[in-house]
Protein backbone atom coordinates (compact mmCIF):
# COMPACT_ATOMS: atom_id res chain seq x y z
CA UNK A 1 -207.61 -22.13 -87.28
CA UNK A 2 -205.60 -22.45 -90.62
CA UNK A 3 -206.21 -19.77 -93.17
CA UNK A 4 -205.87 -19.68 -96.71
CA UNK A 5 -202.63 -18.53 -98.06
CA UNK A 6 -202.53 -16.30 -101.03
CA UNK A 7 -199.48 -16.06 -102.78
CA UNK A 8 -199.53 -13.12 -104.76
CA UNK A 9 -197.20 -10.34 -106.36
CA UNK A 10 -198.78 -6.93 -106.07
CA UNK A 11 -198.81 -5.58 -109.64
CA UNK A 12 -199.76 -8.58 -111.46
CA UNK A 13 -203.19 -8.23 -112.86
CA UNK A 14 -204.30 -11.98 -112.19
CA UNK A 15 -203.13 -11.87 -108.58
CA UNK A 16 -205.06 -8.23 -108.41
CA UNK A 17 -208.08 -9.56 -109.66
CA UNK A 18 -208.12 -13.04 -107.27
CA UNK A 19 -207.20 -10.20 -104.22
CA UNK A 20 -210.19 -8.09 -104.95
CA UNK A 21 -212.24 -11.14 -104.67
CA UNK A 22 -211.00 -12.42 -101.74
CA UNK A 23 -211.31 -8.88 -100.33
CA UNK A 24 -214.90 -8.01 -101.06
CA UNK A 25 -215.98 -11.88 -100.35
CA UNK A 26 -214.59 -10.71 -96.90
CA UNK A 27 -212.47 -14.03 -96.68
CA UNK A 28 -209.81 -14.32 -94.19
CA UNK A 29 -206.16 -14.99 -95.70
CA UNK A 30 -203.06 -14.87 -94.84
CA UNK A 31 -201.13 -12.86 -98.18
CA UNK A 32 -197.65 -14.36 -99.22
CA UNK A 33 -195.86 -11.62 -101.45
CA UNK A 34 -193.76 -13.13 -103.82
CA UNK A 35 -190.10 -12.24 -105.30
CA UNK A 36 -190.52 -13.07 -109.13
CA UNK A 37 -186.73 -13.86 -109.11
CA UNK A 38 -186.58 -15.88 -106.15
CA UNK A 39 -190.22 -17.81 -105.52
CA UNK A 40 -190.71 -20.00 -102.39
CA UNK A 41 -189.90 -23.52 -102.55
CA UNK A 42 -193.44 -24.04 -100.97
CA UNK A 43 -194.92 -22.21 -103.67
CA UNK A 44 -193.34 -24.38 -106.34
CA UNK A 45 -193.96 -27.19 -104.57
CA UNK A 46 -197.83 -26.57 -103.79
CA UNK A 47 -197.93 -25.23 -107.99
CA UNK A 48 -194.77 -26.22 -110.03
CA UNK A 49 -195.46 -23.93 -113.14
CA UNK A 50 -194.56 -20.86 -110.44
CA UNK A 51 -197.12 -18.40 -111.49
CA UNK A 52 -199.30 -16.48 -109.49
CA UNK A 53 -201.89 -16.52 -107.51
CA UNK A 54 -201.71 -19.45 -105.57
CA UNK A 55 -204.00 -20.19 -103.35
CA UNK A 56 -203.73 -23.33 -101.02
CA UNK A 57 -206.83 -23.83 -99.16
CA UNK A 58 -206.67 -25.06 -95.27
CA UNK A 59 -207.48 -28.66 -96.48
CA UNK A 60 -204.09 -28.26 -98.77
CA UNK A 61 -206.29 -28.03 -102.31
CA UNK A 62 -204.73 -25.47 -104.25
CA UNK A 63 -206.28 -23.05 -106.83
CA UNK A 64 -203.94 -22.11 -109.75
CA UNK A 65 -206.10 -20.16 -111.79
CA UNK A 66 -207.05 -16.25 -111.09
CA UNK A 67 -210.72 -17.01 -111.78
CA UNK A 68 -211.16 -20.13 -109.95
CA UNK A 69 -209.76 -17.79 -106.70
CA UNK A 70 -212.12 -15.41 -107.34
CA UNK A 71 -215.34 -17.96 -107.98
CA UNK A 72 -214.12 -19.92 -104.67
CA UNK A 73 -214.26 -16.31 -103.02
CA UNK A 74 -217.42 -15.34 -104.03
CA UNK A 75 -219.07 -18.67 -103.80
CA UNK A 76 -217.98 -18.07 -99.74
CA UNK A 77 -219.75 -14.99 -99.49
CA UNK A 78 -220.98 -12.64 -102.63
CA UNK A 79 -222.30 -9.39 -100.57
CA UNK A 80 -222.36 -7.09 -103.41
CA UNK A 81 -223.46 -9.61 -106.20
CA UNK A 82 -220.96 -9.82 -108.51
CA UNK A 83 -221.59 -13.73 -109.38
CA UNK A 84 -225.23 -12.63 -110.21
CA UNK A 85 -224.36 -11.53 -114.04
CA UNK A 86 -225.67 -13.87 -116.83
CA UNK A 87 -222.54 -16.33 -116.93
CA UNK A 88 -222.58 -16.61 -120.93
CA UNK A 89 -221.95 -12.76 -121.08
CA UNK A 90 -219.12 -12.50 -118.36
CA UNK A 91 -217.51 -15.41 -119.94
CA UNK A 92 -217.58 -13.46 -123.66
CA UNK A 93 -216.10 -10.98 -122.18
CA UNK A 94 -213.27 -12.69 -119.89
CA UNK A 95 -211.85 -14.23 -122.44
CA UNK A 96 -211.72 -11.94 -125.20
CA UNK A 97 -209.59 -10.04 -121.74
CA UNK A 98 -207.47 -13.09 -121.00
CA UNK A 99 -206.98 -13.97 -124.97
CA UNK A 100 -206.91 -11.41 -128.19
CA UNK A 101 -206.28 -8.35 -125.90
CA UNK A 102 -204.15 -9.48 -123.39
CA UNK A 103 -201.59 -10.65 -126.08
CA UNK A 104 -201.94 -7.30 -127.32
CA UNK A 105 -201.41 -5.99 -124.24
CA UNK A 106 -198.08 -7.72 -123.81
CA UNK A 107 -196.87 -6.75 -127.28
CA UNK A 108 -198.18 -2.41 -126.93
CA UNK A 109 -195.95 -3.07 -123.07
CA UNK A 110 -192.86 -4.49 -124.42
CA UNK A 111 -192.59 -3.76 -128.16
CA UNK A 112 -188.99 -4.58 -128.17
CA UNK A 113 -189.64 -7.69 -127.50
CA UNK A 114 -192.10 -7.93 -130.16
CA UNK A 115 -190.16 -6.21 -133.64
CA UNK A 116 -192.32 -7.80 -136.19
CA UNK A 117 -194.75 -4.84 -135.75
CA UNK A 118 -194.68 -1.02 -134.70
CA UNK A 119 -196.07 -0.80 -131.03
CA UNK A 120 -199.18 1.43 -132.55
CA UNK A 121 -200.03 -1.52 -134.36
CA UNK A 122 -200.13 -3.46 -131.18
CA UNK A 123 -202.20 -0.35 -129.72
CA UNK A 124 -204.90 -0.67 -132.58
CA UNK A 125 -205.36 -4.22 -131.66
CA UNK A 126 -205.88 -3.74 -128.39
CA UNK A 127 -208.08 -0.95 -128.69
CA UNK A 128 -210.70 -3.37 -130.51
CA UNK A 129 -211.61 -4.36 -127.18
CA UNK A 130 -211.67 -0.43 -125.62
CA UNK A 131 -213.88 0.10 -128.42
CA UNK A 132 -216.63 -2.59 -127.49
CA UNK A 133 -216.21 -2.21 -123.90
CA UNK A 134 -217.27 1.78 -124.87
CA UNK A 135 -219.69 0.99 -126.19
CA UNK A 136 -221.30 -1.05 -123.77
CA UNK A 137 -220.66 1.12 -120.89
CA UNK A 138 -222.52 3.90 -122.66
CA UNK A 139 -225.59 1.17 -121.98
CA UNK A 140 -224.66 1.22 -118.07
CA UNK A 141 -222.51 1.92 -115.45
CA UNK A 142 -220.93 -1.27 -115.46
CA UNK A 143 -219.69 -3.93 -118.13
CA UNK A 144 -222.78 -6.22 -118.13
CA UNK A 145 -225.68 -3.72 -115.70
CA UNK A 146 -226.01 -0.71 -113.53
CA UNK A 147 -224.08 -2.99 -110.84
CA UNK A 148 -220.76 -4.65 -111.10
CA UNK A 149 -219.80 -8.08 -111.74
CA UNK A 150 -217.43 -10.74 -111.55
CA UNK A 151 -216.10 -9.59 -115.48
CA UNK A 152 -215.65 -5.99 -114.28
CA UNK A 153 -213.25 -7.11 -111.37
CA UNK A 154 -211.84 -9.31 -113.90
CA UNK A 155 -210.99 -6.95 -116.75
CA UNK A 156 -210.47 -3.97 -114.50
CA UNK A 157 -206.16 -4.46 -113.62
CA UNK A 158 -205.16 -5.16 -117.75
CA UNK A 159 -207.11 -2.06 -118.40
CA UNK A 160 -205.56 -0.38 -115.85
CA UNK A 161 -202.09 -1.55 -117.19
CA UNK A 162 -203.41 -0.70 -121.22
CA UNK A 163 -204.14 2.75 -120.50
CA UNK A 164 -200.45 3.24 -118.30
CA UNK A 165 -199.05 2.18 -121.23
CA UNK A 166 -199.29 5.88 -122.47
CA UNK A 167 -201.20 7.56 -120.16
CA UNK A 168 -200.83 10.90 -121.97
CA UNK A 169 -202.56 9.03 -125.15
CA UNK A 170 -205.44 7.20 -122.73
CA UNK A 171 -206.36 10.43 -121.22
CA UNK A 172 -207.32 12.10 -124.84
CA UNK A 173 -208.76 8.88 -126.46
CA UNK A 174 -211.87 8.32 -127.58
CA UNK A 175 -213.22 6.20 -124.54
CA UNK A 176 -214.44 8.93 -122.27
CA UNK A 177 -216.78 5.99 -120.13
CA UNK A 178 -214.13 3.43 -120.16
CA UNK A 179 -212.07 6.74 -118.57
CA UNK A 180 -214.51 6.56 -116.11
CA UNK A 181 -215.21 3.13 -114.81
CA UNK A 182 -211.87 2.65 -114.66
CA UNK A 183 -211.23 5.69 -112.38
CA UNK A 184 -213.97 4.63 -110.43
CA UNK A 185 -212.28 1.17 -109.70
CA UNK A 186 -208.67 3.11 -109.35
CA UNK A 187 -210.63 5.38 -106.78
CA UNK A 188 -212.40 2.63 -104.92
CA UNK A 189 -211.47 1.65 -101.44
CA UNK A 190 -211.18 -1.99 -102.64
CA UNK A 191 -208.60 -1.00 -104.82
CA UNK A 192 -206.34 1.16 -102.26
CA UNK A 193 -206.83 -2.09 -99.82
CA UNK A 194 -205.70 -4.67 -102.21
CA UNK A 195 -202.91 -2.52 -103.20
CA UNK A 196 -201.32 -2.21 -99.97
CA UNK A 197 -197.75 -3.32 -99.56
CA UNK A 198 -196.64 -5.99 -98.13
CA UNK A 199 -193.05 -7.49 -97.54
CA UNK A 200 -191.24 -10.08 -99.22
CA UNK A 201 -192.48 -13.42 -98.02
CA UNK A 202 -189.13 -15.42 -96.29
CA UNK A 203 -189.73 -18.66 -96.06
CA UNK A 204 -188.38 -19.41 -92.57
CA UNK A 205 -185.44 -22.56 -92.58
């Protein structure tokens, strides 16, 4: 039987987020890692803008999108809930992520690339969303409950990449719970699984 393929590139947020999905949905897939400088003609040809994930389902549709991935996954098979949120608050939340912070996300990463500003401006604006997801997890263990969700796994890998930024500066900010939940997901065995290495995917001629 045909599985899914996942084409992926390990450190990318979206294709983390779309693997931890997959993963804790227990779905069977076959994982395509990707060279960013040389992608698989199948790959463009299955999704011509190039990006991933990709995910090409056996009946050929293909999923372009991190978050449609990870709501195919967990409409499969949801064993720990994380679909069960109230949808109006895990959207708020994703895409304040996906928008305002992740573009300051890019600009604090790479501030050569982005002069017009001093990369502790960028910083500020991204902490704007540290500060309200602080706040919130000093509610609950989680972004939305006491139990994760589908906006935790969401969020979880550009935090991650935020606080690597400056690690040294992270560690003494003033977000002692987002410290936390994000160690917790860092720590988690879902995490060390979906970060496991895989080899270039060859396509074979």
């Amino acid at each position: 039987m045909a599985l899914p393929i996942l084409y992926s590139y390990r450190r990318c947020p979206y294709a983390m987020r779309a693997r931890m999905a997959l993963w804790a949905a227990q779905v069977q897939f076959e994982v395509r890692e990707v060279s960013l400088r040389d992608k698989p003609a199948h790959l463009l040809q299955i999704s011509p803008k190039g990006t991933v994930p990709v995910l090409q389902l056996p009946d050929d549709t293909v999923l372009e999108q991190s978050l449609d991935i990870m709501q195919w996954a967990l409409a499969q098979h949801d064993p720990q809930g994380w679909l069960h949120a109230d949808r109006e608050a895990v959207n708020h939340f994703i895409s304040i992520n996906d928008g305002d912070f992740k573009k300051a996300l890019d600009r604090y990463k790479y501030p050569e690339r982005y002069p017009e500003q001093q990369q502790l401006f960028y910083r500020q604006q991204g902490e704007q969303f540290l500060q309200a997801l602080e706040t919130v997890l000093q509610q609950h263990r989680f972004l939305l409950s006491d139990s994760a969700s589908v906006a935790d796994v969401a969020i979880f890998p550009f935090i991650r990449q935020f606080a690597a930024v400056d690690a040294e500066w992270f560690a003494g900010s003033a977000y002692p719970q987002l410290r936390a939940w994000l160690n917790g997901w860092l720590e988690s065995a879902l995490f060390v699984q979906i970060m496991r290495k895989f080899p270039t995917y060859i396509e074979s001629t």
